[in-house]
PDB file of N, CA and C in Angstrom:
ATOM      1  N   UNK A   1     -17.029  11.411 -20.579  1.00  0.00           N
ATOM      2  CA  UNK A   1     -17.081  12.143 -19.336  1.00  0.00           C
ATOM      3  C   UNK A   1     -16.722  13.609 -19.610  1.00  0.00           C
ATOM      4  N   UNK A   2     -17.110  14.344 -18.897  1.00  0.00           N
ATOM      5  CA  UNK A   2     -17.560  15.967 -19.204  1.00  0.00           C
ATOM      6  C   UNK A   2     -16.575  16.128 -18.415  1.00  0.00           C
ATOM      7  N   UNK A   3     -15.556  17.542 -18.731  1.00  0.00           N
ATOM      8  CA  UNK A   3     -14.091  17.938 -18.082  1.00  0.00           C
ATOM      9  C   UNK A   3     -15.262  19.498 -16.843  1.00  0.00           C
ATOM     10  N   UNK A   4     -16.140  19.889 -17.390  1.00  0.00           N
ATOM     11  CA  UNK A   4     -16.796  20.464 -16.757  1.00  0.00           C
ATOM     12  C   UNK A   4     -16.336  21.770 -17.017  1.00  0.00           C
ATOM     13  N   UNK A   5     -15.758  22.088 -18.100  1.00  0.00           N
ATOM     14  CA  UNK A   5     -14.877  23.415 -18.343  1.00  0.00           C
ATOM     15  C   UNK A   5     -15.183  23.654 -19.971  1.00  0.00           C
ATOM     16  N   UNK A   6     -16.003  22.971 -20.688  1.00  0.00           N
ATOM     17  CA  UNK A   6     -16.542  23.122 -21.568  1.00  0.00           C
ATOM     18  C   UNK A   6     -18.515  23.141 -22.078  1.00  0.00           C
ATOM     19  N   UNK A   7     -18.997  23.865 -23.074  1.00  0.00           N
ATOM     20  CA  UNK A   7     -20.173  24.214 -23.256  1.00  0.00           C
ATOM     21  C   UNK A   7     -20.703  23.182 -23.632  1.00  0.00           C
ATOM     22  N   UNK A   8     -21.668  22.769 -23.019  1.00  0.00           N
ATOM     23  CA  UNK A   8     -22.197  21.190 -23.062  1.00  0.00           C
ATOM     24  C   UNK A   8     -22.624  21.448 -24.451  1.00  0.00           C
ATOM     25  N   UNK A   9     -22.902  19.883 -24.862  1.00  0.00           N
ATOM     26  CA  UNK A   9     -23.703  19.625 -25.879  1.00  0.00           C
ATOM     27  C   UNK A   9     -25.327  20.121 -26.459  1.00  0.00           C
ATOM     28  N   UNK A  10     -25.490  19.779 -25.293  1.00  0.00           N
ATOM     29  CA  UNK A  10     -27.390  20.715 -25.016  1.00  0.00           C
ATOM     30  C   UNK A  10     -27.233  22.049 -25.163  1.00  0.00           C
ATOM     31  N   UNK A  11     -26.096  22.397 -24.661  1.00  0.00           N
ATOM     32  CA  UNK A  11     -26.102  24.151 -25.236  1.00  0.00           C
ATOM     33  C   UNK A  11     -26.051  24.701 -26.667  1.00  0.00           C
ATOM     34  N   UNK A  12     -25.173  23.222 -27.057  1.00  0.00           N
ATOM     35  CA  UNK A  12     -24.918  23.838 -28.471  1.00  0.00           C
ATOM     36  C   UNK A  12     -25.731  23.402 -28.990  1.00  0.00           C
ATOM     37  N   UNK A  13     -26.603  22.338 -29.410  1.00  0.00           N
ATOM     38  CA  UNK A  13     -27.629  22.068 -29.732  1.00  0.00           C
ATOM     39  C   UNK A  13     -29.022  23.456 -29.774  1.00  0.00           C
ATOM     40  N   UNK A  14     -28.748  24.203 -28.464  1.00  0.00           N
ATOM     41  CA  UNK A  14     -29.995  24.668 -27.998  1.00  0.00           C
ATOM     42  C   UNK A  14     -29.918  26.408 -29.504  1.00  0.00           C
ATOM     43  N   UNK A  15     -28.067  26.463 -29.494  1.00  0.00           N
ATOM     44  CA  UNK A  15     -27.115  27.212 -30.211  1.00  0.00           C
ATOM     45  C   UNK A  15     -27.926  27.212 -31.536  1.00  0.00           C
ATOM     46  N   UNK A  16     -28.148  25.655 -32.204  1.00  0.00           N
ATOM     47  CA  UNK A  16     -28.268  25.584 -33.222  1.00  0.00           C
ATOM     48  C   UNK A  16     -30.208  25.739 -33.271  1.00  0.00           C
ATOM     49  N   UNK A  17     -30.913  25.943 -33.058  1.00  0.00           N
ATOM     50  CA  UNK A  17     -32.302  26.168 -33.115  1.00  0.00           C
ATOM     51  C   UNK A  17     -32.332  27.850 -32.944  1.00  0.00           C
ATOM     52  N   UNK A  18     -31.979  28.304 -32.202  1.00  0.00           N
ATOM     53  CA  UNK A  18     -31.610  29.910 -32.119  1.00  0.00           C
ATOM     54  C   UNK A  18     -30.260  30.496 -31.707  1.00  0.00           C
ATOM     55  N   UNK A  19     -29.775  31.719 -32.269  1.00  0.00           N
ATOM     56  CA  UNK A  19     -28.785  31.968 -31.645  1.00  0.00           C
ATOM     57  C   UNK A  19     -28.920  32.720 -30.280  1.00  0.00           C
ATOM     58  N   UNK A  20     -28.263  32.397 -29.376  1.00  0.00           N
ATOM     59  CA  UNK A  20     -28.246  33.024 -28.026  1.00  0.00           C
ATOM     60  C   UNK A  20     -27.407  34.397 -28.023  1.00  0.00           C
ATOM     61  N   UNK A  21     -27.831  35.276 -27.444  1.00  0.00           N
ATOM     62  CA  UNK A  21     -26.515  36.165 -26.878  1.00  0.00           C
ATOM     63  C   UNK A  21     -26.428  36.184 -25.524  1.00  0.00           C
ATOM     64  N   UNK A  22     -25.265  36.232 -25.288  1.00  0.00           N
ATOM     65  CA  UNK A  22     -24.874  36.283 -23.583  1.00  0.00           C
ATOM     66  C   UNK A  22     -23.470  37.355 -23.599  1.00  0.00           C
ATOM     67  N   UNK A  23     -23.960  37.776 -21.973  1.00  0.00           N
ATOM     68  CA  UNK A  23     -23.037  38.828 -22.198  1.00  0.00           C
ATOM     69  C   UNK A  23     -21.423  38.213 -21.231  1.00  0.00           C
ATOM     70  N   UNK A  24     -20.318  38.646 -21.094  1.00  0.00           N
ATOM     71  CA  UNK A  24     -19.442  38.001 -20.454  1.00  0.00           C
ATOM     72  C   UNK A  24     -18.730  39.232 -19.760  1.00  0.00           C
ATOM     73  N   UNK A  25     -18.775  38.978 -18.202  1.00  0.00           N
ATOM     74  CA  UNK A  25     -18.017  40.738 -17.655  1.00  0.00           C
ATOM     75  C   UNK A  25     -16.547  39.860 -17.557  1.00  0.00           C
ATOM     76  N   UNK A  26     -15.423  41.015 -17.417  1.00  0.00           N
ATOM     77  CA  UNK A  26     -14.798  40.335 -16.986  1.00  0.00           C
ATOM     78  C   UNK A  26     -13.577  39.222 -18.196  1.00  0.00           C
ATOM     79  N   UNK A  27     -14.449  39.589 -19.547  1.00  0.00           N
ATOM     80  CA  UNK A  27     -14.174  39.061 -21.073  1.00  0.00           C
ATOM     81  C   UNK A  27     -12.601  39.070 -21.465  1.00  0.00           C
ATOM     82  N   UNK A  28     -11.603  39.755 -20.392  1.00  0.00           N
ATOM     83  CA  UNK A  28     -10.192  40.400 -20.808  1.00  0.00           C
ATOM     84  C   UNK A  28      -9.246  39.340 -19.876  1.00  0.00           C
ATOM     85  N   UNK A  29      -9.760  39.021 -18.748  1.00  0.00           N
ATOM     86  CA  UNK A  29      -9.202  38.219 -17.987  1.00  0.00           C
ATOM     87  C   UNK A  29      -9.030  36.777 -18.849  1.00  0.00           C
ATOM     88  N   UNK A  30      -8.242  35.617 -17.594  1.00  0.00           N
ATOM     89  CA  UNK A  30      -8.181  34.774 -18.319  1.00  0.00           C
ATOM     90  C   UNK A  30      -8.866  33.858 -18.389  1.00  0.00           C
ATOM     91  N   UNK A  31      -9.848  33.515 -17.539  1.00  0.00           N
ATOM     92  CA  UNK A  31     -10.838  33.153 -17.076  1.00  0.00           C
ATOM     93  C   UNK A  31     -12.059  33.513 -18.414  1.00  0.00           C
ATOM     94  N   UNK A  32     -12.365  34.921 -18.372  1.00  0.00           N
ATOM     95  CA  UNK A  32     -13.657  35.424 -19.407  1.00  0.00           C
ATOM     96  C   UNK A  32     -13.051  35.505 -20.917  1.00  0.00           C
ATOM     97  N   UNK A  33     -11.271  35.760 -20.891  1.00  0.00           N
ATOM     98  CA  UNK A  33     -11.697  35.030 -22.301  1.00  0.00           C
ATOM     99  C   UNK A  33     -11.093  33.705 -22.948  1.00  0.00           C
ATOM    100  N   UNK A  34     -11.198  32.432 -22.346  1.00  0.00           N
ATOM    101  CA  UNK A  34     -11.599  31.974 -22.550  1.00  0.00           C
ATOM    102  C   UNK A  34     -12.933  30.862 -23.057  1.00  0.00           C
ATOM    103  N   UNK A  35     -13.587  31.602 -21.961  1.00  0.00           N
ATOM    104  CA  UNK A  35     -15.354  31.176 -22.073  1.00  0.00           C
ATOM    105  C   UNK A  35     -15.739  32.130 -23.658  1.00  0.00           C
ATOM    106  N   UNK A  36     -15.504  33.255 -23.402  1.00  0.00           N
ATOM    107  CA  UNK A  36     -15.654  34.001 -24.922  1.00  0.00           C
ATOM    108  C   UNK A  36     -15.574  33.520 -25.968  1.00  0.00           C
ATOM    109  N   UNK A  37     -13.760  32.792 -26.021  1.00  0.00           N
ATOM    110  CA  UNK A  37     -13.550  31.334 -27.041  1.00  0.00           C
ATOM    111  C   UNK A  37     -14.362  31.181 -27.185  1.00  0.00           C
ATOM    112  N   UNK A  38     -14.787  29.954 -26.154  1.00  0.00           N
ATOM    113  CA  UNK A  38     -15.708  28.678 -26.460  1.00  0.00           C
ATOM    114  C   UNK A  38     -17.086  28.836 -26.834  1.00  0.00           C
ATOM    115  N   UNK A  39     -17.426  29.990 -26.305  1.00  0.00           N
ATOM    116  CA  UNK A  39     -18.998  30.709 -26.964  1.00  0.00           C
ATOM    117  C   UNK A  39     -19.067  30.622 -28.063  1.00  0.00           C
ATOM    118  N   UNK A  40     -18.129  31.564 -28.491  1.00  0.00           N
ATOM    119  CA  UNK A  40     -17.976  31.871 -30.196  1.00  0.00           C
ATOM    120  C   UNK A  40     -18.015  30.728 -31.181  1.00  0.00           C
ATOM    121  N   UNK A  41     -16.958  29.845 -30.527  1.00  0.00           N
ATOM    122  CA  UNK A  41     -16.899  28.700 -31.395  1.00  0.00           C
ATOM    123  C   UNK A  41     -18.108  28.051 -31.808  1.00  0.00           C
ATOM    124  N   UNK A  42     -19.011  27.780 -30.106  1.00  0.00           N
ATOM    125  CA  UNK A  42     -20.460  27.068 -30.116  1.00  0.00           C
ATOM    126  C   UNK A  42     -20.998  27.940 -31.091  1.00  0.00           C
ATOM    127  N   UNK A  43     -21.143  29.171 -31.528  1.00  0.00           N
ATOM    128  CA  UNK A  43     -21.966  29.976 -32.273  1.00  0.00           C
ATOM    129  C   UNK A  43     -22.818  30.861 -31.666  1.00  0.00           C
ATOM    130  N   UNK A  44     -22.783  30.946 -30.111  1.00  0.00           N
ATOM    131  CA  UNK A  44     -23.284  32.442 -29.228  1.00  0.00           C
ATOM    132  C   UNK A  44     -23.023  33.430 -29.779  1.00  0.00           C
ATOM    133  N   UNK A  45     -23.783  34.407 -29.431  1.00  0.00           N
ATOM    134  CA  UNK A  45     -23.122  36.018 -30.108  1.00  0.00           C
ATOM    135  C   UNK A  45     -22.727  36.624 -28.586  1.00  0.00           C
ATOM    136  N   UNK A  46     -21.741  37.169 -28.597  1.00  0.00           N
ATOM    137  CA  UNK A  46     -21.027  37.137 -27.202  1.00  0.00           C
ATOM    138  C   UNK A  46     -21.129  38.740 -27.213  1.00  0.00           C
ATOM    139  N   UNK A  47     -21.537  39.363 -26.106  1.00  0.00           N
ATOM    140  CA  UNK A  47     -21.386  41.108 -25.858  1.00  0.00           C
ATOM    141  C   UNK A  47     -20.037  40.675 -24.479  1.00  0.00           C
ATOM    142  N   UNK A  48     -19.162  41.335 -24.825  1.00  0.00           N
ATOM    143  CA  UNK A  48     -18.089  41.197 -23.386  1.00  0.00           C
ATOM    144  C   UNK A  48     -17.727  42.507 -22.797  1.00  0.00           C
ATOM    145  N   UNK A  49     -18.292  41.987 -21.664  1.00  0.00           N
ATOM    146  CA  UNK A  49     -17.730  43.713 -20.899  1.00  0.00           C
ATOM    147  C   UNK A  49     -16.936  43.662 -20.619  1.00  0.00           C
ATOM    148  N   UNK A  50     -16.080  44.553 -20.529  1.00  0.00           N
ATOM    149  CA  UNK A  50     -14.287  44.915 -20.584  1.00  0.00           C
ATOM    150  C   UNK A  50     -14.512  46.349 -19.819  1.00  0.00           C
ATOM    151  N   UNK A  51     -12.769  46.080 -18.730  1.00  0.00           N
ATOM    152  CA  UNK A  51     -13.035  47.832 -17.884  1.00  0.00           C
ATOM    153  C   UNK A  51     -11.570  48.462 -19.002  1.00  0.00           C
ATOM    154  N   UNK A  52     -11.114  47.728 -20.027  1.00  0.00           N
ATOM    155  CA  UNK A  52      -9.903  48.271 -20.904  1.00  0.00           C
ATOM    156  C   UNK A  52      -9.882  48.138 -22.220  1.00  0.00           C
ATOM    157  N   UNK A  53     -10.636  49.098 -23.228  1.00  0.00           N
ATOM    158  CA  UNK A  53     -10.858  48.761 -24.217  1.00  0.00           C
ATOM    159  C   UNK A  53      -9.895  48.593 -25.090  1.00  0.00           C
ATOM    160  N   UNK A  54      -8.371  48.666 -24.588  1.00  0.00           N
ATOM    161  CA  UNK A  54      -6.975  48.935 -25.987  1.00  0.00           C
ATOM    162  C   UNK A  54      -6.550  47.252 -25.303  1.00  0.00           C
ATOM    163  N   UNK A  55      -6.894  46.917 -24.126  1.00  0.00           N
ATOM    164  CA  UNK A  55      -6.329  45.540 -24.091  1.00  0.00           C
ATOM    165  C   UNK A  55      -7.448  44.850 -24.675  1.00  0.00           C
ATOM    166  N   UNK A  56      -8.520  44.561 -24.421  1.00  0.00           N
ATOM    167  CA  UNK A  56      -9.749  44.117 -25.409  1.00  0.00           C
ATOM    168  C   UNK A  56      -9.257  43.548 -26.562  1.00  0.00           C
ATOM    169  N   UNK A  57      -9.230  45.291 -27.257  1.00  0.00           N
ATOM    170  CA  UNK A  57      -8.917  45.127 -28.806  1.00  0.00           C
ATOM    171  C   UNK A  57      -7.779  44.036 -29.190  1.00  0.00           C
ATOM    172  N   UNK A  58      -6.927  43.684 -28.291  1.00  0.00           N
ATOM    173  CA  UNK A  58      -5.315  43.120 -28.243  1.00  0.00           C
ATOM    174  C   UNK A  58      -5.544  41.763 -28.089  1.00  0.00           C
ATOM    175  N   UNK A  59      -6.661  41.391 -27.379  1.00  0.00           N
ATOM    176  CA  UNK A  59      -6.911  39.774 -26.665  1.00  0.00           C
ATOM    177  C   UNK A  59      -8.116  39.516 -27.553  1.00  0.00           C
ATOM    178  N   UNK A  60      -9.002  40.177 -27.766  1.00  0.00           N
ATOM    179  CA  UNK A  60     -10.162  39.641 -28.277  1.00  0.00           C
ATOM    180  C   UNK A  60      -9.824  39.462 -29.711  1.00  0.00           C
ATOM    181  N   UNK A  61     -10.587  39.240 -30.457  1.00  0.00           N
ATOM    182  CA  UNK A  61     -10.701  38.914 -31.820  1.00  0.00           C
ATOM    183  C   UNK A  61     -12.079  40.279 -32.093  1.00  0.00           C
ATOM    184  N   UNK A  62     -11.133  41.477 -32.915  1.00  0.00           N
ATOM    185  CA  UNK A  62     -12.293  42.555 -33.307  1.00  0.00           C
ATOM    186  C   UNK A  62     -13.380  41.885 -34.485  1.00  0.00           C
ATOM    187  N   UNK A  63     -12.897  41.048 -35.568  1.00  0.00           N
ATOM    188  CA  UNK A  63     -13.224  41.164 -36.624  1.00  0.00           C
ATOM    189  C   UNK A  63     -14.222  40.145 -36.607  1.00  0.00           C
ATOM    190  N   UNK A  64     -15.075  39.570 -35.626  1.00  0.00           N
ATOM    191  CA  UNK A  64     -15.855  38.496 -35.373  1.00  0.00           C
ATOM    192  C   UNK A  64     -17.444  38.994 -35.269  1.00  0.00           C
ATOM    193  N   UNK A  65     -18.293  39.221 -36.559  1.00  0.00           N
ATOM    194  CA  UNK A  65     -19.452  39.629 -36.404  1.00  0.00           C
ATOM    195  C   UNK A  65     -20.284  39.145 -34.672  1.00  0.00           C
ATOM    196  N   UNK A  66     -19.955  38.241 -34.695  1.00  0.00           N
ATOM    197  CA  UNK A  66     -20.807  37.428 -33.053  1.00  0.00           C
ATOM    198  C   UNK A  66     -20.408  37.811 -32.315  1.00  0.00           C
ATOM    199  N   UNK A  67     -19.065  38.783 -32.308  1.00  0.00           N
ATOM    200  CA  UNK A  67     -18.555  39.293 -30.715  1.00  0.00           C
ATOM    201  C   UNK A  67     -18.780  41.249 -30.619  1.00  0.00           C
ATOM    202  N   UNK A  68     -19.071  41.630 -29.402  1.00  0.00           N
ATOM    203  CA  UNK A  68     -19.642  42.847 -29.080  1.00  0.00           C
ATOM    204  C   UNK A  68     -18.643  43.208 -28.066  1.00  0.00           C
ATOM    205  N   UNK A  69     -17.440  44.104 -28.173  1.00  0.00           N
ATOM    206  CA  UNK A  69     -17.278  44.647 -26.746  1.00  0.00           C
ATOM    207  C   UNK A  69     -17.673  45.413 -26.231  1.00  0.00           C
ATOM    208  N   UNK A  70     -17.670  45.751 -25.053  1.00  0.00           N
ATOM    209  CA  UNK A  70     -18.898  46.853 -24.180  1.00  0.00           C
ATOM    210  C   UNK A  70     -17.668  47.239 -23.433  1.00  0.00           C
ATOM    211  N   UNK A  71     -17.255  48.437 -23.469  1.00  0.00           N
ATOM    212  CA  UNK A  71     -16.705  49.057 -21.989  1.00  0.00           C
ATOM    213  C   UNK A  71     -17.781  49.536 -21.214  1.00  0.00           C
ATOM    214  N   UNK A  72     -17.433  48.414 -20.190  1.00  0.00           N
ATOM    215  CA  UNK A  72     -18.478  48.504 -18.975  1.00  0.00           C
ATOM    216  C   UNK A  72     -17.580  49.488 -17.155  1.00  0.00           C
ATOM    217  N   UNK A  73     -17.673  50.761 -17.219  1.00  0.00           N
ATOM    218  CA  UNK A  73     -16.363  51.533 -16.120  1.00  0.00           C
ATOM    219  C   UNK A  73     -17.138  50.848 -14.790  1.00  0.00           C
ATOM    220  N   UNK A  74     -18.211  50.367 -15.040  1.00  0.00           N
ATOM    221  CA  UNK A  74     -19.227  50.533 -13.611  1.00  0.00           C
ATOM    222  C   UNK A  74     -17.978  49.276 -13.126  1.00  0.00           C
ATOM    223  N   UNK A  75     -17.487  48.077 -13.833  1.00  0.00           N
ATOM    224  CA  UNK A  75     -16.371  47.417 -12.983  1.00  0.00           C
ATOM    225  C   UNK A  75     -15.390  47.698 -12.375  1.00  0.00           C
ATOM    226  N   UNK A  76     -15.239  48.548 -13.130  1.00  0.00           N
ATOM    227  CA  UNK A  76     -13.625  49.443 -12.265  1.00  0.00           C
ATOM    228  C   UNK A  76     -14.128  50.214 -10.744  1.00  0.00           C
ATOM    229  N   UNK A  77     -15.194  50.260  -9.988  1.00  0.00           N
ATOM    230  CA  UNK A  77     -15.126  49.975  -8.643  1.00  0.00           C
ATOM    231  C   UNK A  77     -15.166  48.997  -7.751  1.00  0.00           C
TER     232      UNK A  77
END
């Protein structure tokens, strides 16, 4: 039974025939990064928009070829 809070199987499957990128707003919270996690892990290449790029750097993982941060300001209204 599926907790519904994890990247199905079919995704990762779909993971392993091509890699996906998806982008994640919101990537700093606790909510976006977690999903970021679980992307990465599946093998997504993750772009995360962030409105704070020194907390980013602090929460995210820089050194992860598959991950992209984007300071995106258009969130900060």
């Amino acid at each position: 039974m599926e907790s519904g809070n994890e990247i199905t199987e079919e995704a990762k499957e779909n993971v392993n025939q091509k890699k996906k990128k998806i982008f994640v707003a919101g990537a700093t919270g606790s909510t976006g990064k977690r999903i970021v996690e679980q992307l990465l892990a599946k093998g997504f290449e993750v772009k995360a928009g962030v409105r704070d790029l020194d907390k980013a750097k602090t929460i995210l993982s820089e050194h992860n070829p598959s991950l992209q941060i984007v300071w995106t300001p258009a969130l900060n209204t």
